[in-house]
C-alpha atoms as a PDB file:
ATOM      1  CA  UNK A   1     -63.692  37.329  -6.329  1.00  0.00           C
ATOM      2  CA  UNK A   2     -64.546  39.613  -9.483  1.00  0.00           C
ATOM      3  CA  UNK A   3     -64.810  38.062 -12.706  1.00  0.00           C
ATOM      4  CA  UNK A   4     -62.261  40.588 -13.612  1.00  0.00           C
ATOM      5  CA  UNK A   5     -60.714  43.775 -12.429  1.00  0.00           C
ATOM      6  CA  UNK A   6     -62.974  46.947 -12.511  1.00  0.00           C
ATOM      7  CA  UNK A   7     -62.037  49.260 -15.160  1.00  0.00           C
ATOM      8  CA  UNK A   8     -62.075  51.969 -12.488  1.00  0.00           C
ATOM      9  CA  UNK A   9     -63.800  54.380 -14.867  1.00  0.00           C
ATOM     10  CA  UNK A  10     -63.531  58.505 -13.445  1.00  0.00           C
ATOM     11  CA  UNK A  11     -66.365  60.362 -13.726  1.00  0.00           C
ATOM     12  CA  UNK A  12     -64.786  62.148 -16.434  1.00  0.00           C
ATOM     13  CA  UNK A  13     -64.343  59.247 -18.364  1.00  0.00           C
ATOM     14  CA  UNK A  14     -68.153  58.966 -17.537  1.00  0.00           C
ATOM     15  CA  UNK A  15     -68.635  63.105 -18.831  1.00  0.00           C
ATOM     16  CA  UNK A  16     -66.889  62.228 -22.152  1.00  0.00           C
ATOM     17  CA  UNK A  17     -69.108  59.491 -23.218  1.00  0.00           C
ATOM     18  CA  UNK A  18     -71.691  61.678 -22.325  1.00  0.00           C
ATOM     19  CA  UNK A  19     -70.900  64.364 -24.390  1.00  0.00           C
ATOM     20  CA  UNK A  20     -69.247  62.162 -27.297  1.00  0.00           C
ATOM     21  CA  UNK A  21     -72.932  60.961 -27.588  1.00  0.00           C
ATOM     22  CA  UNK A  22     -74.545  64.308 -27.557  1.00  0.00           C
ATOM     23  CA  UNK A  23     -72.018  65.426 -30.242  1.00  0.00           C
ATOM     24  CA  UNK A  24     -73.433  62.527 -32.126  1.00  0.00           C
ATOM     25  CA  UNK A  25     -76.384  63.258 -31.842  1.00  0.00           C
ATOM     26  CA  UNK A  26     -76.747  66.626 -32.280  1.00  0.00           C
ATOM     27  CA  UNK A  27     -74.235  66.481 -35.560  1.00  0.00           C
ATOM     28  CA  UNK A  28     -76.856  63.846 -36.802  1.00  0.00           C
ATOM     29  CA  UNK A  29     -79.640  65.904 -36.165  1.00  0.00           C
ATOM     30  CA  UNK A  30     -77.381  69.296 -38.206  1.00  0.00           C
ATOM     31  CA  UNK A  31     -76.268  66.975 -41.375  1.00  0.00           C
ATOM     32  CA  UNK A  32     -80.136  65.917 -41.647  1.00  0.00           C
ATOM     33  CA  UNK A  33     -81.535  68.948 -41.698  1.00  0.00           C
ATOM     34  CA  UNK A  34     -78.693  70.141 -44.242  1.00  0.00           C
ATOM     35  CA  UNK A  35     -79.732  67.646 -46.415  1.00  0.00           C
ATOM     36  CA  UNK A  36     -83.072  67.233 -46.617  1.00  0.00           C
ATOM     37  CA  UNK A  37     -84.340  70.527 -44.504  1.00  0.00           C
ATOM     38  CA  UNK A  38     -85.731  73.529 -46.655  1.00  0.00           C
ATOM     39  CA  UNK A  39     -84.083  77.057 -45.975  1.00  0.00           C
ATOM     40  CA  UNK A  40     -85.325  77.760 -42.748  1.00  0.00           C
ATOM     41  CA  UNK A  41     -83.812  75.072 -41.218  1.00  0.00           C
ATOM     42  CA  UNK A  42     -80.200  75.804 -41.827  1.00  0.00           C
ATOM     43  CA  UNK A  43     -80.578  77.190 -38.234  1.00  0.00           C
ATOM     44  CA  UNK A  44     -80.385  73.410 -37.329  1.00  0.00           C
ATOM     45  CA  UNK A  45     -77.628  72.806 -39.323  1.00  0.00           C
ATOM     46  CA  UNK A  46     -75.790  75.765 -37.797  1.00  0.00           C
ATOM     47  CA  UNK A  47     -76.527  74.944 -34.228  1.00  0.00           C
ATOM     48  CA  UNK A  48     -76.139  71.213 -34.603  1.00  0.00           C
ATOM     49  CA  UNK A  49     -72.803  71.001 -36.357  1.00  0.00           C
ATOM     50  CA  UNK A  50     -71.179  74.161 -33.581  1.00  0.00           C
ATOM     51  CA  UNK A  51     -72.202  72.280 -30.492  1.00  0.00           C
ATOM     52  CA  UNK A  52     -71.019  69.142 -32.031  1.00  0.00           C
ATOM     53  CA  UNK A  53     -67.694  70.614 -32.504  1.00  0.00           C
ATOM     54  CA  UNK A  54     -67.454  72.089 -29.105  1.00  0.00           C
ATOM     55  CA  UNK A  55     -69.154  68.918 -27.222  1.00  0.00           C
ATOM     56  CA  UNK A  56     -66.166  66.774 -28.968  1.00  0.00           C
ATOM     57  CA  UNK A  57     -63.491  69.856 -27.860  1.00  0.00           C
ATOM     58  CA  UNK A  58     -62.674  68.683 -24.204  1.00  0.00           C
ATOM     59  CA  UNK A  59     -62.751  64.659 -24.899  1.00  0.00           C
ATOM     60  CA  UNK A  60     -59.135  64.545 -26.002  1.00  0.00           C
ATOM     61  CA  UNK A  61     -58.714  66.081 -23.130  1.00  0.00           C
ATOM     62  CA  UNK A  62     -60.731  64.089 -20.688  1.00  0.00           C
ATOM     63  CA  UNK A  63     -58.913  60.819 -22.010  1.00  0.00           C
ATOM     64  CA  UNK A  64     -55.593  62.593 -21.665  1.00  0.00           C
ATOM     65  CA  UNK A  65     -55.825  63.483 -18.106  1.00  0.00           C
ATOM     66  CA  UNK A  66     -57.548  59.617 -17.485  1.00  0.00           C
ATOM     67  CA  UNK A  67     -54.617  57.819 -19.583  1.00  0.00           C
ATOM     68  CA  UNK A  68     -51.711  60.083 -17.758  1.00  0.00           C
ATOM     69  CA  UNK A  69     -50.198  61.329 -20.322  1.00  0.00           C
ATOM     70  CA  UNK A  70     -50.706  62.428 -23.704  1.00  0.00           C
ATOM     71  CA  UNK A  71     -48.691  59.677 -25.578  1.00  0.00           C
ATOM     72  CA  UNK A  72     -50.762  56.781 -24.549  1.00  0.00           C
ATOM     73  CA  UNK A  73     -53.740  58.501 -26.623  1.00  0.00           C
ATOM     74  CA  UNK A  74     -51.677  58.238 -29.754  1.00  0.00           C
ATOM     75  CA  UNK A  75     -50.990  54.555 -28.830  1.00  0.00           C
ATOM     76  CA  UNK A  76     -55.036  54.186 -29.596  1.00  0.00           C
ATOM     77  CA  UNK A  77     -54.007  54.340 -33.082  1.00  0.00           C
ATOM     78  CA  UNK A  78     -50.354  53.558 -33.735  1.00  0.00           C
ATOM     79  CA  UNK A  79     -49.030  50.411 -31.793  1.00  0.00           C
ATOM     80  CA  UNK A  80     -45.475  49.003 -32.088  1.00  0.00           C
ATOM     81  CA  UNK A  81     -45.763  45.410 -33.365  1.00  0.00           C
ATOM     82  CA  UNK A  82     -42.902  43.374 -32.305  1.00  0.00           C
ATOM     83  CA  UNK A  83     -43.069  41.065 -35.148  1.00  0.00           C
ATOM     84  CA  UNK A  84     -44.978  41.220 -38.351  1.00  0.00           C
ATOM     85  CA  UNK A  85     -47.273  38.467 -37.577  1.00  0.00           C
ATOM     86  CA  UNK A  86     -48.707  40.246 -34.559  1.00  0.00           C
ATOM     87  CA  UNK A  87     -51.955  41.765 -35.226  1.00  0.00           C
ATOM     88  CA  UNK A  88     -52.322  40.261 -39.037  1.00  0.00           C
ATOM     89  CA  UNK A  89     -55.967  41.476 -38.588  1.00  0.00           C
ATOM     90  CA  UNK A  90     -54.950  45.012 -38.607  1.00  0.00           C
ATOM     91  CA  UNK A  91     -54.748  47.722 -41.545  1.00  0.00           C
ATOM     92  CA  UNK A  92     -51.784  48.814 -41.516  1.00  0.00           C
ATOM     93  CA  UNK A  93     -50.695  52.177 -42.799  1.00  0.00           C
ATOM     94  CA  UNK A  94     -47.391  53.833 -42.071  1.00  0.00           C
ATOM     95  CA  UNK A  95     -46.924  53.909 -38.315  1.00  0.00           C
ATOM     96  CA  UNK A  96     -50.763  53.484 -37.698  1.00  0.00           C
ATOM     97  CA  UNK A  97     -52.901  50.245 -37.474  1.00  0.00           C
ATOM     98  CA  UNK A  98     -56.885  50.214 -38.250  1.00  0.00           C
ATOM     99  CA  UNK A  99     -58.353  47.288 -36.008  1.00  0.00           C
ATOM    100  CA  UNK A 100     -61.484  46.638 -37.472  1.00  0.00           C
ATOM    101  CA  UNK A 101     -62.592  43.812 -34.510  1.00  0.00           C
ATOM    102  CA  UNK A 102     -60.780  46.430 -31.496  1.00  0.00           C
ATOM    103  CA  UNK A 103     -63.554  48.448 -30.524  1.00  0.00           C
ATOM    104  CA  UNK A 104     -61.235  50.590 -28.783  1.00  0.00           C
ATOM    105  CA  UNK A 105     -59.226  50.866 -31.675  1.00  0.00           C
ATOM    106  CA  UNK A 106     -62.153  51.683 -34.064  1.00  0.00           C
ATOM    107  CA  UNK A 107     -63.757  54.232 -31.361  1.00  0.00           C
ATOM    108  CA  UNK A 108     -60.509  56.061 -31.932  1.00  0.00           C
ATOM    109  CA  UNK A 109     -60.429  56.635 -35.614  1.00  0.00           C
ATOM    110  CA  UNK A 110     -64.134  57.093 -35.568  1.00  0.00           C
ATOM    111  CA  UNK A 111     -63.512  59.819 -32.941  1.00  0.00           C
ATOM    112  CA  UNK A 112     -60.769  61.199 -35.118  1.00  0.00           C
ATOM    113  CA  UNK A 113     -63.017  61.097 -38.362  1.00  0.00           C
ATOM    114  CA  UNK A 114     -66.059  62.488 -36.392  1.00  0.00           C
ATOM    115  CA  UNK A 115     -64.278  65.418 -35.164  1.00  0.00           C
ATOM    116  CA  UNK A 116     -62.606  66.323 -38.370  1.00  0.00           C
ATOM    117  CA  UNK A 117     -65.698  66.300 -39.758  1.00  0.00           C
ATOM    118  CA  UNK A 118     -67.575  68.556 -37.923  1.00  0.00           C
ATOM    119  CA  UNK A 119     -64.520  71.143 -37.709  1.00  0.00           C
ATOM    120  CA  UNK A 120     -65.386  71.338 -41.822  1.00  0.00           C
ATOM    121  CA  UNK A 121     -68.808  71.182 -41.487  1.00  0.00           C
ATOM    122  CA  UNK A 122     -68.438  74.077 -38.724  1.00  0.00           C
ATOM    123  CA  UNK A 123     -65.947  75.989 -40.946  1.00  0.00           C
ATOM    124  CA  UNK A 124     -67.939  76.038 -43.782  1.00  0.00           C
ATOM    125  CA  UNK A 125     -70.759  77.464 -42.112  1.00  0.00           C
ATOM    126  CA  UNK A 126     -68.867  80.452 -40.549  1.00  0.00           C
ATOM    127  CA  UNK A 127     -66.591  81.087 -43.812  1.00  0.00           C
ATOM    128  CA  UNK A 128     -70.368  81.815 -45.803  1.00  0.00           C
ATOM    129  CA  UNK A 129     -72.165  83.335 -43.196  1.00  0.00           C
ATOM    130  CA  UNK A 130     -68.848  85.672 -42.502  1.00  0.00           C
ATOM    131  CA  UNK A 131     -69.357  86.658 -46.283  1.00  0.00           C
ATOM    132  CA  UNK A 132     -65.392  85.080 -46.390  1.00  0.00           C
ATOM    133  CA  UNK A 133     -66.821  82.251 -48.802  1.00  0.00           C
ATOM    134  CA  UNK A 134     -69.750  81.333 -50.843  1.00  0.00           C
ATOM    135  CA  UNK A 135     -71.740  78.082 -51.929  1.00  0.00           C
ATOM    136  CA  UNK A 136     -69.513  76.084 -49.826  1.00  0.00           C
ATOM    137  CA  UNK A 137     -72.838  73.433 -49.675  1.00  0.00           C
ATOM    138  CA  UNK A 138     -70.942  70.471 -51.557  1.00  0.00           C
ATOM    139  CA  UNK A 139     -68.146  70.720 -49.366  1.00  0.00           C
ATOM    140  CA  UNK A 140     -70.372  70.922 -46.530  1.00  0.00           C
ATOM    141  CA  UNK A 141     -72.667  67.942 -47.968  1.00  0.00           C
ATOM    142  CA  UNK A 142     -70.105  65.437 -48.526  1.00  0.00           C
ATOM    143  CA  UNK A 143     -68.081  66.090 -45.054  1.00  0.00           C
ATOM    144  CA  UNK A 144     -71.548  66.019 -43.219  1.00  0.00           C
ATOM    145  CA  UNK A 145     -72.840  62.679 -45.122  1.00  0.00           C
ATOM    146  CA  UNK A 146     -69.047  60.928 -43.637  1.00  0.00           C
ATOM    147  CA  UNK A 147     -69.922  62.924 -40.295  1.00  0.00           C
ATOM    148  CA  UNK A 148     -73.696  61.397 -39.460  1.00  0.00           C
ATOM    149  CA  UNK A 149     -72.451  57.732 -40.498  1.00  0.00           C
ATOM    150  CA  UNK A 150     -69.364  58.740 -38.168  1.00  0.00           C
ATOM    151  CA  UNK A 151     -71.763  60.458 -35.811  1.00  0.00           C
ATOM    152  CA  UNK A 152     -74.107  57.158 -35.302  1.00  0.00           C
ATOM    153  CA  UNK A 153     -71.317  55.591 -34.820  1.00  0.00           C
ATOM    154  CA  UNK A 154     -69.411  56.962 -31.974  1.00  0.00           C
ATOM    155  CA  UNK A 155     -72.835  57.457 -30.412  1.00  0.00           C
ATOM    156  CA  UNK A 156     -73.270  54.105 -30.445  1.00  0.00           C
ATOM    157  CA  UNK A 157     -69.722  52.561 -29.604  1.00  0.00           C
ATOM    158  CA  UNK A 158     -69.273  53.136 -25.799  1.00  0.00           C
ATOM    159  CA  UNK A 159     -71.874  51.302 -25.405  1.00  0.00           C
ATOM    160  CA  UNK A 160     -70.975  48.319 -27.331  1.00  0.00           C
ATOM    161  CA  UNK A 161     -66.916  49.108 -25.872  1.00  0.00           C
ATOM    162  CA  UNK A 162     -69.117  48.482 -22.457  1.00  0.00           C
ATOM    163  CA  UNK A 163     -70.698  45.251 -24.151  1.00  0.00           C
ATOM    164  CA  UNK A 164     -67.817  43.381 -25.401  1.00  0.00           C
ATOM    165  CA  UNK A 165     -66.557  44.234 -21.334  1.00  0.00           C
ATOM    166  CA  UNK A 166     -66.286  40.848 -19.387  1.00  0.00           C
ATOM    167  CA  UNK A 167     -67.666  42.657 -16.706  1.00  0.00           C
ATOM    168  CA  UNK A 168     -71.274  41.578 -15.044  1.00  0.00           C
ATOM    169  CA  UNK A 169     -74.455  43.108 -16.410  1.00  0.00           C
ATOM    170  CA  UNK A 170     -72.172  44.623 -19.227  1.00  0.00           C
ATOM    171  CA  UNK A 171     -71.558  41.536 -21.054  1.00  0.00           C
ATOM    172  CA  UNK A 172     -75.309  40.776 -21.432  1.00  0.00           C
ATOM    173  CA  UNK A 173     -76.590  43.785 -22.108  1.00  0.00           C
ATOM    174  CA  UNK A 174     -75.955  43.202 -26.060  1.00  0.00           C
ATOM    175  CA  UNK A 175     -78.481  46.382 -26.775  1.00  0.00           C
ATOM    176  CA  UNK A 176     -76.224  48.652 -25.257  1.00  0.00           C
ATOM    177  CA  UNK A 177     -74.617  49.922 -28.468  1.00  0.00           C
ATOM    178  CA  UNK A 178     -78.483  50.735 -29.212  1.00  0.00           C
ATOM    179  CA  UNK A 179     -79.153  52.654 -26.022  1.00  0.00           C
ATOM    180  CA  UNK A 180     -76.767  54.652 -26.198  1.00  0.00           C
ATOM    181  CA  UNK A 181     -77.374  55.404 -29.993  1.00  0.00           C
ATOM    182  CA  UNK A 182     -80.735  56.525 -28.695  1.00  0.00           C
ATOM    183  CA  UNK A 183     -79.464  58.565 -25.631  1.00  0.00           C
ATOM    184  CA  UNK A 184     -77.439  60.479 -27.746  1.00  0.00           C
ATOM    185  CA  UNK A 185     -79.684  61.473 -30.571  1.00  0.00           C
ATOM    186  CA  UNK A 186     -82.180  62.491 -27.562  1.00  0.00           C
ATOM    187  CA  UNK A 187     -79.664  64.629 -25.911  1.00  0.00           C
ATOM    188  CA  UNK A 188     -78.457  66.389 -28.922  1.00  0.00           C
ATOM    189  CA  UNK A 189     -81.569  67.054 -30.164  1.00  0.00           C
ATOM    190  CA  UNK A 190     -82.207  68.237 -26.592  1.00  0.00           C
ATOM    191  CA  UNK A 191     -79.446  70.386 -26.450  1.00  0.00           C
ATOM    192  CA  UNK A 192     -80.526  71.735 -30.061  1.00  0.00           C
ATOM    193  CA  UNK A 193     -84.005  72.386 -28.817  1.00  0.00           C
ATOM    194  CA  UNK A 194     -82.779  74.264 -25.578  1.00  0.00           C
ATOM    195  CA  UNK A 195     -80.706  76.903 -28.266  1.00  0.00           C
ATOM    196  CA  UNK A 196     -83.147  77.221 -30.479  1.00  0.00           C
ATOM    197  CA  UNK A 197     -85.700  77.883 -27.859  1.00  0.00           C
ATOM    198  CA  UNK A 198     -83.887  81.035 -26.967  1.00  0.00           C
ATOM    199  CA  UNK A 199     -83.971  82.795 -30.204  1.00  0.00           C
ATOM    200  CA  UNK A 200     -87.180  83.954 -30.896  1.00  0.00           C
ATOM    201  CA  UNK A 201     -90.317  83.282 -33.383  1.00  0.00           C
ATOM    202  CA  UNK A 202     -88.306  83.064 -36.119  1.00  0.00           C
ATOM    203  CA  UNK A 203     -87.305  79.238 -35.229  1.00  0.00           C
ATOM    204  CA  UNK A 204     -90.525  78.364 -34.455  1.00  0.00           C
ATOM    205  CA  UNK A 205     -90.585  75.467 -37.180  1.00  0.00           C
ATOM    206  CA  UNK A 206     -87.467  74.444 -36.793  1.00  0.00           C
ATOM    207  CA  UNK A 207     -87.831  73.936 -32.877  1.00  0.00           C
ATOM    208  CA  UNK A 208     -91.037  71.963 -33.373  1.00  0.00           C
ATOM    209  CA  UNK A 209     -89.453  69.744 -36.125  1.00  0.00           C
ATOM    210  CA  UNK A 210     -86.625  68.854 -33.263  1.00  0.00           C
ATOM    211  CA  UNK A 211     -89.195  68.469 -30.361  1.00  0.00           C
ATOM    212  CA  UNK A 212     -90.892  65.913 -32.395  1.00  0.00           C
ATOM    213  CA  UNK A 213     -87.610  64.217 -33.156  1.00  0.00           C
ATOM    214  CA  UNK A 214     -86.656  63.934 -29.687  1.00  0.00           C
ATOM    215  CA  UNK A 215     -89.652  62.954 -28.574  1.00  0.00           C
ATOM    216  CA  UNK A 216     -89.458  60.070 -30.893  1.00  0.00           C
ATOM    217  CA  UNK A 217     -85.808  59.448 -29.672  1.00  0.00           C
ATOM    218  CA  UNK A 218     -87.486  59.038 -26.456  1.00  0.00           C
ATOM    219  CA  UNK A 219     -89.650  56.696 -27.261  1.00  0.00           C
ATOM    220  CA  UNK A 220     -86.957  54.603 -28.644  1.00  0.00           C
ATOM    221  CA  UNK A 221     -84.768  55.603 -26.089  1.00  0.00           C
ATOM    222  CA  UNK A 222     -87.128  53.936 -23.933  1.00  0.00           C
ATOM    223  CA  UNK A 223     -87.793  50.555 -25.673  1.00  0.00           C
ATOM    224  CA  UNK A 224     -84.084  49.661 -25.789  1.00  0.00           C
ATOM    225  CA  UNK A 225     -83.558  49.889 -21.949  1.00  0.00           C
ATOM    226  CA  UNK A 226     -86.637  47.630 -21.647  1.00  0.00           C
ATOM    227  CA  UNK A 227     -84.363  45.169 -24.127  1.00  0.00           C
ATOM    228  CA  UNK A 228     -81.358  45.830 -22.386  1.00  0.00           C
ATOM    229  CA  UNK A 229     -83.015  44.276 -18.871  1.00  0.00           C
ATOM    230  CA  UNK A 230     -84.539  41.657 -21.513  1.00  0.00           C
ATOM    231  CA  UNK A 231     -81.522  40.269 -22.295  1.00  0.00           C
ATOM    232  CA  UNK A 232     -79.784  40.459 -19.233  1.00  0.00           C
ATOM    233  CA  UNK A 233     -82.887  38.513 -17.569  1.00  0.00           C
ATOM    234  CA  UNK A 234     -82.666  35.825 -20.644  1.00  0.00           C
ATOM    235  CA  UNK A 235     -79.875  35.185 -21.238  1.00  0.00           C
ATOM    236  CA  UNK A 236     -77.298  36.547 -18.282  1.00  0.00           C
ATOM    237  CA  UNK A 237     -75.841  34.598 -15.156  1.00  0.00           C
ATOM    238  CA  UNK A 238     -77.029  34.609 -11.678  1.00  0.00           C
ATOM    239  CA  UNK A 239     -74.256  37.029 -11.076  1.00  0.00           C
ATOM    240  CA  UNK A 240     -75.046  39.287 -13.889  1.00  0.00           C
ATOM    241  CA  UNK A 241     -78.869  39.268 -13.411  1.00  0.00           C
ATOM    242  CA  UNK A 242     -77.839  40.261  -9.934  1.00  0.00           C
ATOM    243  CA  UNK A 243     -75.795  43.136 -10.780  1.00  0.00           C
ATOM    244  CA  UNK A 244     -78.424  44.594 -13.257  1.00  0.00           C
ATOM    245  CA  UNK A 245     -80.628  44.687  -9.786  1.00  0.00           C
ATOM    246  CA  UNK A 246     -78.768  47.029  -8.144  1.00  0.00           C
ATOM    247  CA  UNK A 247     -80.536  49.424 -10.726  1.00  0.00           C
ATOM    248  CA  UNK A 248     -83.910  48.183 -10.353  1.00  0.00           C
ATOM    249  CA  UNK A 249     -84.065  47.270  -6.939  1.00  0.00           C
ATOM    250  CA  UNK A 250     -81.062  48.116  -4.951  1.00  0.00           C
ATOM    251  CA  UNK A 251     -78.680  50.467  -3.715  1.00  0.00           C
ATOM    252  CA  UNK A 252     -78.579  52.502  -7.566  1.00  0.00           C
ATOM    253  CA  UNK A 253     -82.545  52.249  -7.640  1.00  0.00           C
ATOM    254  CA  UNK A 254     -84.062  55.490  -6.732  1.00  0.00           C
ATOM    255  CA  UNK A 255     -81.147  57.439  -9.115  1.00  0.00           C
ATOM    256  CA  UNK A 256     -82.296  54.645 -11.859  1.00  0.00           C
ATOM    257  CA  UNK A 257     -86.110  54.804 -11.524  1.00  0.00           C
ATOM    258  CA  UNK A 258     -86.634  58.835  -9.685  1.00  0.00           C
ATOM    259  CA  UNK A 259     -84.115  60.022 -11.737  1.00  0.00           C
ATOM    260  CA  UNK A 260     -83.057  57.956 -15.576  1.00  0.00           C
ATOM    261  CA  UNK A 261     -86.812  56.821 -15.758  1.00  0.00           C
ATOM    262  CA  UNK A 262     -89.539  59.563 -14.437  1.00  0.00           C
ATOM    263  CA  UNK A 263     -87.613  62.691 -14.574  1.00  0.00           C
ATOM    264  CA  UNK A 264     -85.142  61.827 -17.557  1.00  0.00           C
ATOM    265  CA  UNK A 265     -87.888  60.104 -19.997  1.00  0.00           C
ATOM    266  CA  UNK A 266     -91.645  59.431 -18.521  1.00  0.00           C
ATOM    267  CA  UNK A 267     -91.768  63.291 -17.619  1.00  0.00           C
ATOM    268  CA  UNK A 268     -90.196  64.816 -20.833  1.00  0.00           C
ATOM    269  CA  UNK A 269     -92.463  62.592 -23.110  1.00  0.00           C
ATOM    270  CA  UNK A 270     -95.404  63.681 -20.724  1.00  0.00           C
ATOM    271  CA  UNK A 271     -94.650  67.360 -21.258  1.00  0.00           C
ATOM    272  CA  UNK A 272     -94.635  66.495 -25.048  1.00  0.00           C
ATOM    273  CA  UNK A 273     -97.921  65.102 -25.275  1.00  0.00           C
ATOM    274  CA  UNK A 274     -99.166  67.566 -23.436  1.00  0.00           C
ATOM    275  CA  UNK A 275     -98.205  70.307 -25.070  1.00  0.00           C
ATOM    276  CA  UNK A 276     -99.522  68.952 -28.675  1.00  0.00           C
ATOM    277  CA  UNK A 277     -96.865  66.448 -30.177  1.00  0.00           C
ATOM    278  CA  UNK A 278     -99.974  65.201 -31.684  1.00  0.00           C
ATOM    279  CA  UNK A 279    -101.936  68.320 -32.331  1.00  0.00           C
ATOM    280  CA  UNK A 280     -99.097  70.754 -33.141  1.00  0.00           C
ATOM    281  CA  UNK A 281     -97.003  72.680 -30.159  1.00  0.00           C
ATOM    282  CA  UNK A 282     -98.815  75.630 -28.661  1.00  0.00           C
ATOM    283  CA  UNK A 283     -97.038  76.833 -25.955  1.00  0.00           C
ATOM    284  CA  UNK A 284     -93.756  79.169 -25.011  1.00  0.00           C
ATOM    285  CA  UNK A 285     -90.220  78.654 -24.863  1.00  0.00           C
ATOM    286  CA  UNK A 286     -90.468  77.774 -21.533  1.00  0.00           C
ATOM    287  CA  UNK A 287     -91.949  74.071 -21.696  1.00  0.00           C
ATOM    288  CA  UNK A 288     -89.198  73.242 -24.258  1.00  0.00           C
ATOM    289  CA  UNK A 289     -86.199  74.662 -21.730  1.00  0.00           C
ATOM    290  CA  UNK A 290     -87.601  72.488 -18.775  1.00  0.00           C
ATOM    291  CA  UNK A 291     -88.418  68.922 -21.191  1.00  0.00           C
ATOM    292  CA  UNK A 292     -85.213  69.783 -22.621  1.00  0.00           C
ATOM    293  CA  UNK A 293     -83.284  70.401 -19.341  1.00  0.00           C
ATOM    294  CA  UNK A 294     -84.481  66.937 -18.393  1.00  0.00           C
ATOM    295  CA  UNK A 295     -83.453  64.596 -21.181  1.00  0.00           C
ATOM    296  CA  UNK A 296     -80.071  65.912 -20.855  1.00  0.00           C
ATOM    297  CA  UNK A 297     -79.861  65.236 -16.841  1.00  0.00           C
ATOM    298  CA  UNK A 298     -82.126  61.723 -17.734  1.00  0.00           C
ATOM    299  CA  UNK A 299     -79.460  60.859 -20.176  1.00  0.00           C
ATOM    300  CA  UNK A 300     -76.542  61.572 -18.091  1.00  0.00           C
ATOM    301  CA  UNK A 301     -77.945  59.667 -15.176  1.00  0.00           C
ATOM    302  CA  UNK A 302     -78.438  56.673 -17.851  1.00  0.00           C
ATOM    303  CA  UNK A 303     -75.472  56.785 -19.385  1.00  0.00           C
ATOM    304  CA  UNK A 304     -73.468  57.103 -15.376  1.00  0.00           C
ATOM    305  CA  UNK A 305     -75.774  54.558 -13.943  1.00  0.00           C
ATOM    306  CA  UNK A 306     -74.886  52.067 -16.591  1.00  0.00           C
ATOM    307  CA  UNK A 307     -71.498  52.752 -16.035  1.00  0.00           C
ATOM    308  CA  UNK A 308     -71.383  52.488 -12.845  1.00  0.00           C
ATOM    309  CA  UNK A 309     -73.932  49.474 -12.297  1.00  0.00           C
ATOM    310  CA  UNK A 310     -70.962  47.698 -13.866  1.00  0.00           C
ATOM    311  CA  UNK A 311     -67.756  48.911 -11.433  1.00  0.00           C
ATOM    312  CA  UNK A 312     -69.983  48.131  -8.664  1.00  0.00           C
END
């Protein structure tokens, strides 16, 4: 008998994570290089805080279509209390309660913070580069400052949502929230990379700045799964160590280790090396599409496999 019943995740519920992460990632990645980037790299910021905005567009969506209907989304964030000592915890204002132990209830404001956030940030950008506005960069500063705490944060937070799950493997991998911090900030950066790549010389600096931050994200990216086994092996069940080898050596095994491991993170940080992380980048557009191309399906095959190693 299950410990308890499967959340019976969809694999849109699976694409939204996925995306909420990249959004996160990449928005981190835009409100960094507003803020401490010289002039060339505003082409960061640009890129960065648009494909946030439009990775975040179809995850109300997503969560709409998975819930039933679009009431029970709203319920996230405002929850009738039958009596006033129900939920003391909670922040309450108006009709809407802050949970601040909930992680579903946090993800949810986050998400709603996050997104507002990078429709400013966005707007900002197009009202001065329209000619419709001009030194908008305050604005722009503070929004994007709330926006990359908010961004590492809903990064982060399926993760640890799948952590504080009293579901096998789940429930021991504490370094989730980490993991997916790091998957994110890959596959933004990725995704950032991948644009850039297709505009010319002119973002030549930019793109090798963001190769050697997602190369780095790698790395990291990298070291937390290695933890995440760690403390499944140290400190999980019988039942939960056996769950976690359905990835390593069972029926998830060749997706985990042909397709999360070698194609998704050994062969992108190979390509990197090789093509001078160390020495400075010297060749075309072309290496940068295919490593970049492969984080993103790496980190979607991380993120699913994790999700699904769980259901199982």
């Amino acid at each position: 008998m299950p410990l308890l019943k499967s959340p019976d995740w969809p694999l849109l519920i699976d694409l939204y994570f996925f995306l909420v992460g990249l959004a996160g990632g990449a928005f981190m990645a835009a409100g960094v290089a507003d803020i401490f980037g010289g002039t060339k790299d505003r082409v960061v910021t640009k890129v960065g805080s648009y494909l946030a905005l439009l990775a975040m567009i179809p995850g109300p969506l997503f969560l709409i279509i998975d819930l039933g209907m679009p009431s029970r989304f709203f319920h996230m964030l405002m929850v009738p209390k039958a009596a006033d000592t129900i939920g003391m915890s909670a922040i309450t204002i108006g009709p809407f309660h802050i949970k601040p132990y909930s992680p579903m209830n946090l993800g949810s404001w986050a998400l709603l913070g996050f997104g507002a956030c990078a429709f400013v940030v966005a707007l900002t950008l197009y009202l001065e580069d329209s000619g419709r506005a001009r030194d908008l960069g305050p604005a722009r500063g503070a929004f994007g400052a709330i926006g990359v705490l908010l961004g590492f944060f809903v990064a982060g937070y399926p993760g640890q949502l799948l952590a504080a799950t009293a579901r096998p493997f789940w429930t021991n991998a504490r370094p989730l929230g980490a993991l997916f911090i790091a998957v994110g900030a890959a596959t933004g950066l990725a995704a950032i990379a991948l644009i850039l790549s297709l505009r010319g010389p002119e973002a030549s600096g930019s793109l090798a700045k963001v190769r050697r931050a997602y190369t780095i994200a790698l790395a990291i990216q990298g070291v937390v799964l290695i933890a995440v086994f760690m403390a499944v092996a140290r400190g999980g069940p019988a039942w939960s160590v056996a769950r976690g080898g359905l990835l390593t050596s069972g029926s998830y095994s060749l997706a985990f280790w042909g397709g999360a491991v070698v194609i998704g993170l050994l062969a992108p940080l190979a390509l990197e090396i090789r093509d001078g992380f160390f020495q400075g980048y010297r060749r075309g557009p072309g290496m940068v599409v295919l490593a970049s191309i492969l984080i993103l399906v790496g980190g979607f095959l991380t993120k699913y496999l994790i999700f699904a190693v769980g259901q199982a």
